[in-house]
PDB file of N, CA and C in Angstrom:
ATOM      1  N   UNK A   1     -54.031  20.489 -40.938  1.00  0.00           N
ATOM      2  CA  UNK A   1     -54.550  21.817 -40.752  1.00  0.00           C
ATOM      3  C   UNK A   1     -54.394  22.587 -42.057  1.00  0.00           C
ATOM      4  N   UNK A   2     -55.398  23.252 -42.738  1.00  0.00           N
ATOM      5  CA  UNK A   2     -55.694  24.026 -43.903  1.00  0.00           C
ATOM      6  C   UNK A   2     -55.092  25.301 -43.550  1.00  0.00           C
ATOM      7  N   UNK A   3     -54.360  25.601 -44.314  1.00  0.00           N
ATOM      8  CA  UNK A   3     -53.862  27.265 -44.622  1.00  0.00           C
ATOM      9  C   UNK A   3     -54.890  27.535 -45.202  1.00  0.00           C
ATOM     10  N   UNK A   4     -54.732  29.175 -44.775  1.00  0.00           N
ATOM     11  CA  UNK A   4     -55.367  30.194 -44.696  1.00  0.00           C
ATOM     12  C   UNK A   4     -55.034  31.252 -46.044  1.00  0.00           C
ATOM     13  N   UNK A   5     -55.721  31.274 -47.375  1.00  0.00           N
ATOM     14  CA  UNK A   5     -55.152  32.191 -47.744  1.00  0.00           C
ATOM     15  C   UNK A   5     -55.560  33.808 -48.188  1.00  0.00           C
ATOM     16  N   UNK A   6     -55.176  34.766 -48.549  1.00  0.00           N
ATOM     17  CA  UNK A   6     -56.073  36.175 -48.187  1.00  0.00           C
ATOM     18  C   UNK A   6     -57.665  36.027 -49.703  1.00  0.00           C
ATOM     19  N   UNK A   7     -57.171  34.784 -50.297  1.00  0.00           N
ATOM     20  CA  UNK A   7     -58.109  34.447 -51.398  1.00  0.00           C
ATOM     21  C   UNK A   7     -59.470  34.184 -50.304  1.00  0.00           C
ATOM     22  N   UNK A   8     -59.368  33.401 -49.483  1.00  0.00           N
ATOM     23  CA  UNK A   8     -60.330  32.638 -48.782  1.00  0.00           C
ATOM     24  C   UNK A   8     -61.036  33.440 -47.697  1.00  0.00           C
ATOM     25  N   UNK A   9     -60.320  34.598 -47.595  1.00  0.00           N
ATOM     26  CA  UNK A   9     -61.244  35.645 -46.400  1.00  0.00           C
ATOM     27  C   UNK A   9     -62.090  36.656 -47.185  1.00  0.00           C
ATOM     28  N   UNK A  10     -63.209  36.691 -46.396  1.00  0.00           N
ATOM     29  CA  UNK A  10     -63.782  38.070 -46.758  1.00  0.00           C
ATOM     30  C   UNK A  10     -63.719  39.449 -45.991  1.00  0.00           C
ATOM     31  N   UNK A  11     -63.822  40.598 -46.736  1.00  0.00           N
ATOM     32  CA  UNK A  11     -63.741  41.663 -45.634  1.00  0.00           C
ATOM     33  C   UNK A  11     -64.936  42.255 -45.534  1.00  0.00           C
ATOM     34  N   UNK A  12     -65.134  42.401 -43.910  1.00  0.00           N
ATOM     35  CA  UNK A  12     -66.326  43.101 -44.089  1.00  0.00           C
ATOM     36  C   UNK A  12     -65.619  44.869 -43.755  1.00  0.00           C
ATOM     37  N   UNK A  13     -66.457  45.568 -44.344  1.00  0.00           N
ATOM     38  CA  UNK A  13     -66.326  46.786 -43.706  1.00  0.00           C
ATOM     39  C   UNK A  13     -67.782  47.502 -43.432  1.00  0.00           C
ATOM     40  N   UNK A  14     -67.649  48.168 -42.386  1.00  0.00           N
ATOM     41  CA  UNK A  14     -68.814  49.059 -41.438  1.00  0.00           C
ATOM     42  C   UNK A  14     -68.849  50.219 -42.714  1.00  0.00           C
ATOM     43  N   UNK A  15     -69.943  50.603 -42.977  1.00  0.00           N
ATOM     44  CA  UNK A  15     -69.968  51.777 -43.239  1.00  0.00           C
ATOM     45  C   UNK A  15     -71.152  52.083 -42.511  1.00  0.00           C
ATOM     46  N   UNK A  16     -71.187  53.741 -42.249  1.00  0.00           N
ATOM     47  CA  UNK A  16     -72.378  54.309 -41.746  1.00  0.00           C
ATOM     48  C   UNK A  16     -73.585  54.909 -42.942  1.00  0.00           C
ATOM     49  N   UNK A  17     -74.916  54.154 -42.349  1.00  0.00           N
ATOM     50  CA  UNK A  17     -75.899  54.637 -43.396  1.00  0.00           C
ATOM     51  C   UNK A  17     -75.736  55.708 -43.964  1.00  0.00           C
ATOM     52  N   UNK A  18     -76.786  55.973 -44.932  1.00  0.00           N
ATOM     53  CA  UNK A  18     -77.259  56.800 -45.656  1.00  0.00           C
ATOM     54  C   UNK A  18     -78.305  57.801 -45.117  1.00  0.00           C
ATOM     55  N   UNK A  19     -77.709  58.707 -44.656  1.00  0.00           N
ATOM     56  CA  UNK A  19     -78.791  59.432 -43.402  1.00  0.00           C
ATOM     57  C   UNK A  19     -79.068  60.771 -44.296  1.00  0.00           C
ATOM     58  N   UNK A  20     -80.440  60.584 -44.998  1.00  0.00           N
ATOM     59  CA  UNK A  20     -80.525  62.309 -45.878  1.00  0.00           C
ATOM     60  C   UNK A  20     -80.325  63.335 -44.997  1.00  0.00           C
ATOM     61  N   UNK A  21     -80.318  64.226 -45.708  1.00  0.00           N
ATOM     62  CA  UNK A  21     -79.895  65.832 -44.924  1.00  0.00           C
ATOM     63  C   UNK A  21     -81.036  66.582 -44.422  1.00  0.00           C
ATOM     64  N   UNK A  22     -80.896  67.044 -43.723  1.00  0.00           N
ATOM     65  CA  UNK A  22     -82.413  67.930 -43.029  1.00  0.00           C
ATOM     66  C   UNK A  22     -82.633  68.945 -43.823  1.00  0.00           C
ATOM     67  N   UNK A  23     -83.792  68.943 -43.524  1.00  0.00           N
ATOM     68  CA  UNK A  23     -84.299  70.370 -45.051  1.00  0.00           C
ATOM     69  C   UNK A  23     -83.923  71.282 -44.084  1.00  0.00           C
ATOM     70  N   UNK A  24     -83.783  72.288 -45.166  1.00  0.00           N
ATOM     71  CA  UNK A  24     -83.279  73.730 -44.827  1.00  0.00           C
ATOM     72  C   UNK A  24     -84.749  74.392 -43.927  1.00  0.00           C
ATOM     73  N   UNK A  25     -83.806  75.225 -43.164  1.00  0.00           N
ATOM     74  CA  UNK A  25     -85.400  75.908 -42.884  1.00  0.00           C
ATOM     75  C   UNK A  25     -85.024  77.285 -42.863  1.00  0.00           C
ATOM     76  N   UNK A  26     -86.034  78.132 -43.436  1.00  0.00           N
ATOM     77  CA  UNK A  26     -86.158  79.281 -43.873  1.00  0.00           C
ATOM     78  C   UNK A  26     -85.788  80.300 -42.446  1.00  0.00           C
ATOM     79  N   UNK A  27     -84.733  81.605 -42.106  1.00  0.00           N
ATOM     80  CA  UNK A  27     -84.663  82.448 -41.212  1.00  0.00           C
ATOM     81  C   UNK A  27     -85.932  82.746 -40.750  1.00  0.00           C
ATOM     82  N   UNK A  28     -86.972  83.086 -41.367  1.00  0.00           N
ATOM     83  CA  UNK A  28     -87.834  83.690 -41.044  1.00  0.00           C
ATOM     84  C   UNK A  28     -88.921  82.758 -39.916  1.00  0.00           C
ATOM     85  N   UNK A  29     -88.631  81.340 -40.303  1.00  0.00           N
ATOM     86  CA  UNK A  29     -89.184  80.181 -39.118  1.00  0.00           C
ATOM     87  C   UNK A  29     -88.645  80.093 -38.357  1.00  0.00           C
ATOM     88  N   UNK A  30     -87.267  80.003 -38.767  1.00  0.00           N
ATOM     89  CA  UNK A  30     -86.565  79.494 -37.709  1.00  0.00           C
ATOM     90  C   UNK A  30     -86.813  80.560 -36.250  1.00  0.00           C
ATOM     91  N   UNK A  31     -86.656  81.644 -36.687  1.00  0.00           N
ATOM     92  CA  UNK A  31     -87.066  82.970 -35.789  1.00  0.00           C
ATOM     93  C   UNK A  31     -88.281  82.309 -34.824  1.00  0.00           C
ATOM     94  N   UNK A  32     -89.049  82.785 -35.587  1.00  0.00           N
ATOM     95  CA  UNK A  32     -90.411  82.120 -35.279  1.00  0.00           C
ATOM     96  C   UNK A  32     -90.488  80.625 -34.226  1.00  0.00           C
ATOM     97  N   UNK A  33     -89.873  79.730 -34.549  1.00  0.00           N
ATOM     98  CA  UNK A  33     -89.705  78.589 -33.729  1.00  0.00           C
ATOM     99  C   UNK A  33     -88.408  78.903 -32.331  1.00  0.00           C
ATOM    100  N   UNK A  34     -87.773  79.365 -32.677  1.00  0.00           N
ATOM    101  CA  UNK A  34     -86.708  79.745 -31.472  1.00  0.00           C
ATOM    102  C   UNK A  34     -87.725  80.778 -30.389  1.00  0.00           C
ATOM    103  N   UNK A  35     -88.157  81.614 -30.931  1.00  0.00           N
ATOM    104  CA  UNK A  35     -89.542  82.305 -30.245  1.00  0.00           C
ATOM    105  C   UNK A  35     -90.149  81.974 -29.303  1.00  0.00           C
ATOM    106  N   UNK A  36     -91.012  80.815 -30.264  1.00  0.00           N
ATOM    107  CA  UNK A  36     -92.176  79.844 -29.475  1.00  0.00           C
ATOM    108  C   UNK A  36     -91.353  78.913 -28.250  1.00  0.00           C
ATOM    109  N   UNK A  37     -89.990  78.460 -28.342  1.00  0.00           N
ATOM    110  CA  UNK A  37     -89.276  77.785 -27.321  1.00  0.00           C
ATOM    111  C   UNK A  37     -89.007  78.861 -26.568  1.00  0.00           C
ATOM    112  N   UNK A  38     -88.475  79.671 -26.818  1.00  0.00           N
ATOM    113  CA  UNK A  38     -87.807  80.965 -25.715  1.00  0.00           C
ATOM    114  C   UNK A  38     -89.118  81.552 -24.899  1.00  0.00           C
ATOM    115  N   UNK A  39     -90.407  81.212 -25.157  1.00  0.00           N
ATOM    116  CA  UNK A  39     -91.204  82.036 -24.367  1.00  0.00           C
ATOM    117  C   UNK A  39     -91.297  81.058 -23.027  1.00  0.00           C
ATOM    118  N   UNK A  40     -91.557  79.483 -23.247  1.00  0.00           N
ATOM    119  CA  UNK A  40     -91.349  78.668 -22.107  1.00  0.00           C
ATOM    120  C   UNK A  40     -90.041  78.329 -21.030  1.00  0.00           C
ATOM    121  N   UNK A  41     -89.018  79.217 -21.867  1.00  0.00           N
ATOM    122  CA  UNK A  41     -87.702  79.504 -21.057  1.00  0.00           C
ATOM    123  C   UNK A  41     -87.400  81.055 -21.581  1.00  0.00           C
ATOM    124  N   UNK A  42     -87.841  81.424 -20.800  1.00  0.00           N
ATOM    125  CA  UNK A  42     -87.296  83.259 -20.783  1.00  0.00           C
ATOM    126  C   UNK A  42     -86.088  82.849 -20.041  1.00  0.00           C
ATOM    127  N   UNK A  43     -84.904  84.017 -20.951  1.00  0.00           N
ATOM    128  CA  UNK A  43     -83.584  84.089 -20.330  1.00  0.00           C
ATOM    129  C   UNK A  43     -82.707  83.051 -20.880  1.00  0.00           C
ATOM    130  N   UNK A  44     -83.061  82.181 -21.875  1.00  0.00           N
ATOM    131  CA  UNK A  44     -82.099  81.288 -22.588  1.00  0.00           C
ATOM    132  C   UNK A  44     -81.939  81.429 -23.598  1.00  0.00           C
ATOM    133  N   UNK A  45     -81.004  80.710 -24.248  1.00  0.00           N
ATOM    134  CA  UNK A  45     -79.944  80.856 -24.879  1.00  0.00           C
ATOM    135  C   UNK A  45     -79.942  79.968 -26.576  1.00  0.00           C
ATOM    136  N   UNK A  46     -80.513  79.996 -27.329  1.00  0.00           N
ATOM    137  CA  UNK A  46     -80.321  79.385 -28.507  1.00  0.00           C
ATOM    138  C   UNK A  46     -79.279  78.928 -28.745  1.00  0.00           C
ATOM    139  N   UNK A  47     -78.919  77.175 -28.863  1.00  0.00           N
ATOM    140  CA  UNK A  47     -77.483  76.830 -29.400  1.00  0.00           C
ATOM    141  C   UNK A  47     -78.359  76.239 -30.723  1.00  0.00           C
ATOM    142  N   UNK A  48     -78.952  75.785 -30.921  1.00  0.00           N
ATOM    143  CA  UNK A  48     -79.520  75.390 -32.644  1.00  0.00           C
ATOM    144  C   UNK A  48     -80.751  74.954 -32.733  1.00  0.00           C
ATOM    145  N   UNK A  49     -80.970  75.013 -33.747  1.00  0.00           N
ATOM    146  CA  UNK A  49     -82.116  74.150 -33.746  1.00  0.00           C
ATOM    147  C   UNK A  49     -82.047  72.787 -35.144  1.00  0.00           C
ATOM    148  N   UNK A  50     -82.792  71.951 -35.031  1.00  0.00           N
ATOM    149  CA  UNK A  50     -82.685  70.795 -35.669  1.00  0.00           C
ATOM    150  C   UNK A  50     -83.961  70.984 -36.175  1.00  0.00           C
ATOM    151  N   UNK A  51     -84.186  70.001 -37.390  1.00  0.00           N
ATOM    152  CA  UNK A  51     -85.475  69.789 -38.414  1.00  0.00           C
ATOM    153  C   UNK A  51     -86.044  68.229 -38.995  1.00  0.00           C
ATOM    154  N   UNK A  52     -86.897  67.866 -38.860  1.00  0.00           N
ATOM    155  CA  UNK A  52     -86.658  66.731 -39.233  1.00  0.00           C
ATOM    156  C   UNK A  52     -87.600  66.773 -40.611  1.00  0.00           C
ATOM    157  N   UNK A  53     -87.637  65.797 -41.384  1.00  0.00           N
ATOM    158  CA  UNK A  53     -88.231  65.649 -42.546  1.00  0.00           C
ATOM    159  C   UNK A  53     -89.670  65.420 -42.322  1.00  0.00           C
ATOM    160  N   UNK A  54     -90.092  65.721 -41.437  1.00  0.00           N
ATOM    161  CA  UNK A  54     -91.611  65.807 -41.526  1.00  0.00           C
ATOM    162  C   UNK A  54     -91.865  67.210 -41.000  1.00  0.00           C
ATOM    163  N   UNK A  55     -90.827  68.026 -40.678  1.00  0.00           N
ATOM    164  CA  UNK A  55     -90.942  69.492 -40.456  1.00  0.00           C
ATOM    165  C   UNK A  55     -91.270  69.891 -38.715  1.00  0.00           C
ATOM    166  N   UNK A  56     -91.291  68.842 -38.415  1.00  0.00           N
ATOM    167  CA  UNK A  56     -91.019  69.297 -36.790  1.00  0.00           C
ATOM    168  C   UNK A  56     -89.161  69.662 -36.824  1.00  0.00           C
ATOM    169  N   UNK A  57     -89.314  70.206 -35.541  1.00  0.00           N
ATOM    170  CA  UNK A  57     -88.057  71.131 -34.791  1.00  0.00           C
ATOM    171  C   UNK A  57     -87.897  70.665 -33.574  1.00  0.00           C
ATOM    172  N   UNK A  58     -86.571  70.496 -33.227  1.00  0.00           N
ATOM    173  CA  UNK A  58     -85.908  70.161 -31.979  1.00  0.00           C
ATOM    174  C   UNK A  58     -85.001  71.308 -31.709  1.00  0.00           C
ATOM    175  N   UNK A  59     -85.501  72.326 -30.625  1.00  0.00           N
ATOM    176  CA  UNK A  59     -85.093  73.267 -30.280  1.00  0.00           C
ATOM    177  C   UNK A  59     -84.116  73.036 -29.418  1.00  0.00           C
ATOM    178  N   UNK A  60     -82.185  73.083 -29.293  1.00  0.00           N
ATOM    179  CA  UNK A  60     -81.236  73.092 -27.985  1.00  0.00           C
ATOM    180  C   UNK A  60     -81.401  74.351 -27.558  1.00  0.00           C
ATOM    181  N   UNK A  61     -81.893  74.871 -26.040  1.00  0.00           N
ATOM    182  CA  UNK A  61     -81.266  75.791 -25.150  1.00  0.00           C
ATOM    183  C   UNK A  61     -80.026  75.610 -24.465  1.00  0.00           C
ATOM    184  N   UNK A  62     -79.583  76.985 -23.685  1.00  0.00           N
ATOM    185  CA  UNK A  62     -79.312  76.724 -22.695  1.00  0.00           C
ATOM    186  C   UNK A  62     -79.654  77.653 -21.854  1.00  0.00           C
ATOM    187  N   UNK A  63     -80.231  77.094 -20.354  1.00  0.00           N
ATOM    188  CA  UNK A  63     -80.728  78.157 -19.385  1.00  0.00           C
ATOM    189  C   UNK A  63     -80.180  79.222 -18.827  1.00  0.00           C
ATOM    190  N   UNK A  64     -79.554  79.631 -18.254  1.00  0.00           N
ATOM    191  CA  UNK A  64     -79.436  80.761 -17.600  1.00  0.00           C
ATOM    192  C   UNK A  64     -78.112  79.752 -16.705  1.00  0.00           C
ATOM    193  N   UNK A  65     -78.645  79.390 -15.909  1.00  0.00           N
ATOM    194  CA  UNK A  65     -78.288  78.307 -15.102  1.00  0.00           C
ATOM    195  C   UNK A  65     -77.192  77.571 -15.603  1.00  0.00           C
ATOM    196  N   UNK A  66     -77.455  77.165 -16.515  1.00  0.00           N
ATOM    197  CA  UNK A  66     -76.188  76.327 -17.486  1.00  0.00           C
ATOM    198  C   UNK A  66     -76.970  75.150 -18.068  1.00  0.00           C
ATOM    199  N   UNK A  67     -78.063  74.970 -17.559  1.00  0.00           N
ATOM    200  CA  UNK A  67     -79.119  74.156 -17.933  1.00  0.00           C
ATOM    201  C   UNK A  67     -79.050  73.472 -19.721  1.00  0.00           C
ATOM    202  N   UNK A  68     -79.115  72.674 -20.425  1.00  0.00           N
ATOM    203  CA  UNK A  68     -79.490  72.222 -21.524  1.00  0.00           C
ATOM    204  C   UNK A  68     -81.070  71.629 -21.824  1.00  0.00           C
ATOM    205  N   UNK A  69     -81.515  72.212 -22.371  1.00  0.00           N
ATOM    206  CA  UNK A  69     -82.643  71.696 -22.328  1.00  0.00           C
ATOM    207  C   UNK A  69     -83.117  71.530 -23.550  1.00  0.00           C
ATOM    208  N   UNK A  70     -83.816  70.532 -24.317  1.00  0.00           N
ATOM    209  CA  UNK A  70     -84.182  70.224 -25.556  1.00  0.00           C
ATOM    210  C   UNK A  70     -85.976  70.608 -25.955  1.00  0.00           C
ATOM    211  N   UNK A  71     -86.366  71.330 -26.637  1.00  0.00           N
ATOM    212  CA  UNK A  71     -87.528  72.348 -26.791  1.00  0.00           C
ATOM    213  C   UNK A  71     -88.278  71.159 -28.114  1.00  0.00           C
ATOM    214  N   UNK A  72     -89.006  70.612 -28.038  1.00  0.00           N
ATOM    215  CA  UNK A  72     -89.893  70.027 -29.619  1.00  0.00           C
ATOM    216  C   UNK A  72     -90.912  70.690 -30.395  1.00  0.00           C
ATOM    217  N   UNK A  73     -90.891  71.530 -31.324  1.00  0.00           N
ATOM    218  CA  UNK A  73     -92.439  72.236 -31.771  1.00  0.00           C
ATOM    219  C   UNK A  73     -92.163  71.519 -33.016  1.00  0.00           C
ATOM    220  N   UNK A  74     -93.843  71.631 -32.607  1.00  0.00           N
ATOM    221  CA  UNK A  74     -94.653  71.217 -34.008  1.00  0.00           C
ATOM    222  C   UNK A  74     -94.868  71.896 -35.446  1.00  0.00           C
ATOM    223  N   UNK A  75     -94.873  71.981 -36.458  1.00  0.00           N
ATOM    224  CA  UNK A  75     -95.044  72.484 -37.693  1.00  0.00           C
ATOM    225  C   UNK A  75     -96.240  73.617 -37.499  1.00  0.00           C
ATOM    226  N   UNK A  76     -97.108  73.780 -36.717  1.00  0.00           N
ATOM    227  CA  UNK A  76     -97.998  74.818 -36.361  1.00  0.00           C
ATOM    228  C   UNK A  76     -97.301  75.535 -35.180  1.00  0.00           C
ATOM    229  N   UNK A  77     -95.863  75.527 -34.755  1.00  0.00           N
ATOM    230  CA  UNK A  77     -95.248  76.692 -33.983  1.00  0.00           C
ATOM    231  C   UNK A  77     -95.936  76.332 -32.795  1.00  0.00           C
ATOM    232  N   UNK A  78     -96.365  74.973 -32.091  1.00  0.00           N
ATOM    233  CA  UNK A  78     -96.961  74.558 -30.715  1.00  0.00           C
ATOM    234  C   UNK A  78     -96.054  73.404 -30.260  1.00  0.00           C
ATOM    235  N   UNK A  79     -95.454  74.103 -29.054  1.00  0.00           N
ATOM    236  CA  UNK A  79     -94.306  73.454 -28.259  1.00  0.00           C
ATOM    237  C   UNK A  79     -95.143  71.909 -27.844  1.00  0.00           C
ATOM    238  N   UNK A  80     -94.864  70.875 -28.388  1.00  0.00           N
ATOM    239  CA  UNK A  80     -95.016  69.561 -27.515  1.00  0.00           C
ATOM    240  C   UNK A  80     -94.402  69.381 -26.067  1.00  0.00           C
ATOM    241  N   UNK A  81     -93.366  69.913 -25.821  1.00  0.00           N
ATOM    242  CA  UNK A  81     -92.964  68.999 -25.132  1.00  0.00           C
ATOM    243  C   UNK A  81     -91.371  69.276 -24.461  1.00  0.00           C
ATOM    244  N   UNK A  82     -90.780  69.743 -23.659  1.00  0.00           N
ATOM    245  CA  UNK A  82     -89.289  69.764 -23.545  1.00  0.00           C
ATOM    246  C   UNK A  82     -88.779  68.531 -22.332  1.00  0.00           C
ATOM    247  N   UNK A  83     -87.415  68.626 -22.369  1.00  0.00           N
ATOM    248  CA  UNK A  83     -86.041  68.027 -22.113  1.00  0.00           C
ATOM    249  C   UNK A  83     -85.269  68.888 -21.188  1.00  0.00           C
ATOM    250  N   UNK A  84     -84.820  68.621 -20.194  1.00  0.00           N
ATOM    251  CA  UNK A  84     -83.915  69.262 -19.298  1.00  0.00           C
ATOM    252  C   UNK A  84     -83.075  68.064 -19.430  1.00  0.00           C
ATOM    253  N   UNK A  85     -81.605  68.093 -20.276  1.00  0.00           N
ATOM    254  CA  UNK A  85     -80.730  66.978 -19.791  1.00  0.00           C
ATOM    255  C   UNK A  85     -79.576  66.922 -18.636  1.00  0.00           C
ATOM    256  N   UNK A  86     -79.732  65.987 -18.207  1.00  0.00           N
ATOM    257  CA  UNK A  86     -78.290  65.696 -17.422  1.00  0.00           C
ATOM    258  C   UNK A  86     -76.636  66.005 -17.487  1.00  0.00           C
ATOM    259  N   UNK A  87     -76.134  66.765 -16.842  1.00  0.00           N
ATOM    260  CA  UNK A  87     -74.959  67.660 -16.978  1.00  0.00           C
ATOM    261  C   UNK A  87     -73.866  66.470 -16.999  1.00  0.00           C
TER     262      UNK A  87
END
């Protein structure tokens, strides 16, 4: 039986990608996009919003209710699409 020595191992280590940073987005959109989500939920609650590098927005609410709900607009300020998630 061959010994083992720390010459003969390799290490792997995990690192987590290289994930660029989301562009900034200007107050004055962001307004504007929290807006366009808040009109399809009157009475909620802005916890952030997200950006992605092609300039869409992922709007987080929360309802009234306690609701979470995830808001998507488009770069022309036109809601695609929302998310009510699971508590």
């Amino acid at each position: 039986m061959a010994t083992s020595t720390s010459a003969d191992r390799i290490l792997w280590l995990r690192t987590r990608p290289a994930v660029p940073a989301e562009p900034d987005l200007p107050a004055d959109v962001a307004v504007q996009v929290a807006a366009v989500a808040l009109a399809d939920h009157p009475g909620a609650v802005v916890d952030r919003i997200e950006v992605d590098p092609t300039g869409w927005c992922t709007v987080h609410l929360v309802t009234r209710a306690g609701v979470r709900v995830v808001v998507h607009v488009d770069r022309d300020l036109t809601v695609l699409g929302w998310l009510a998630l699971a508590r």
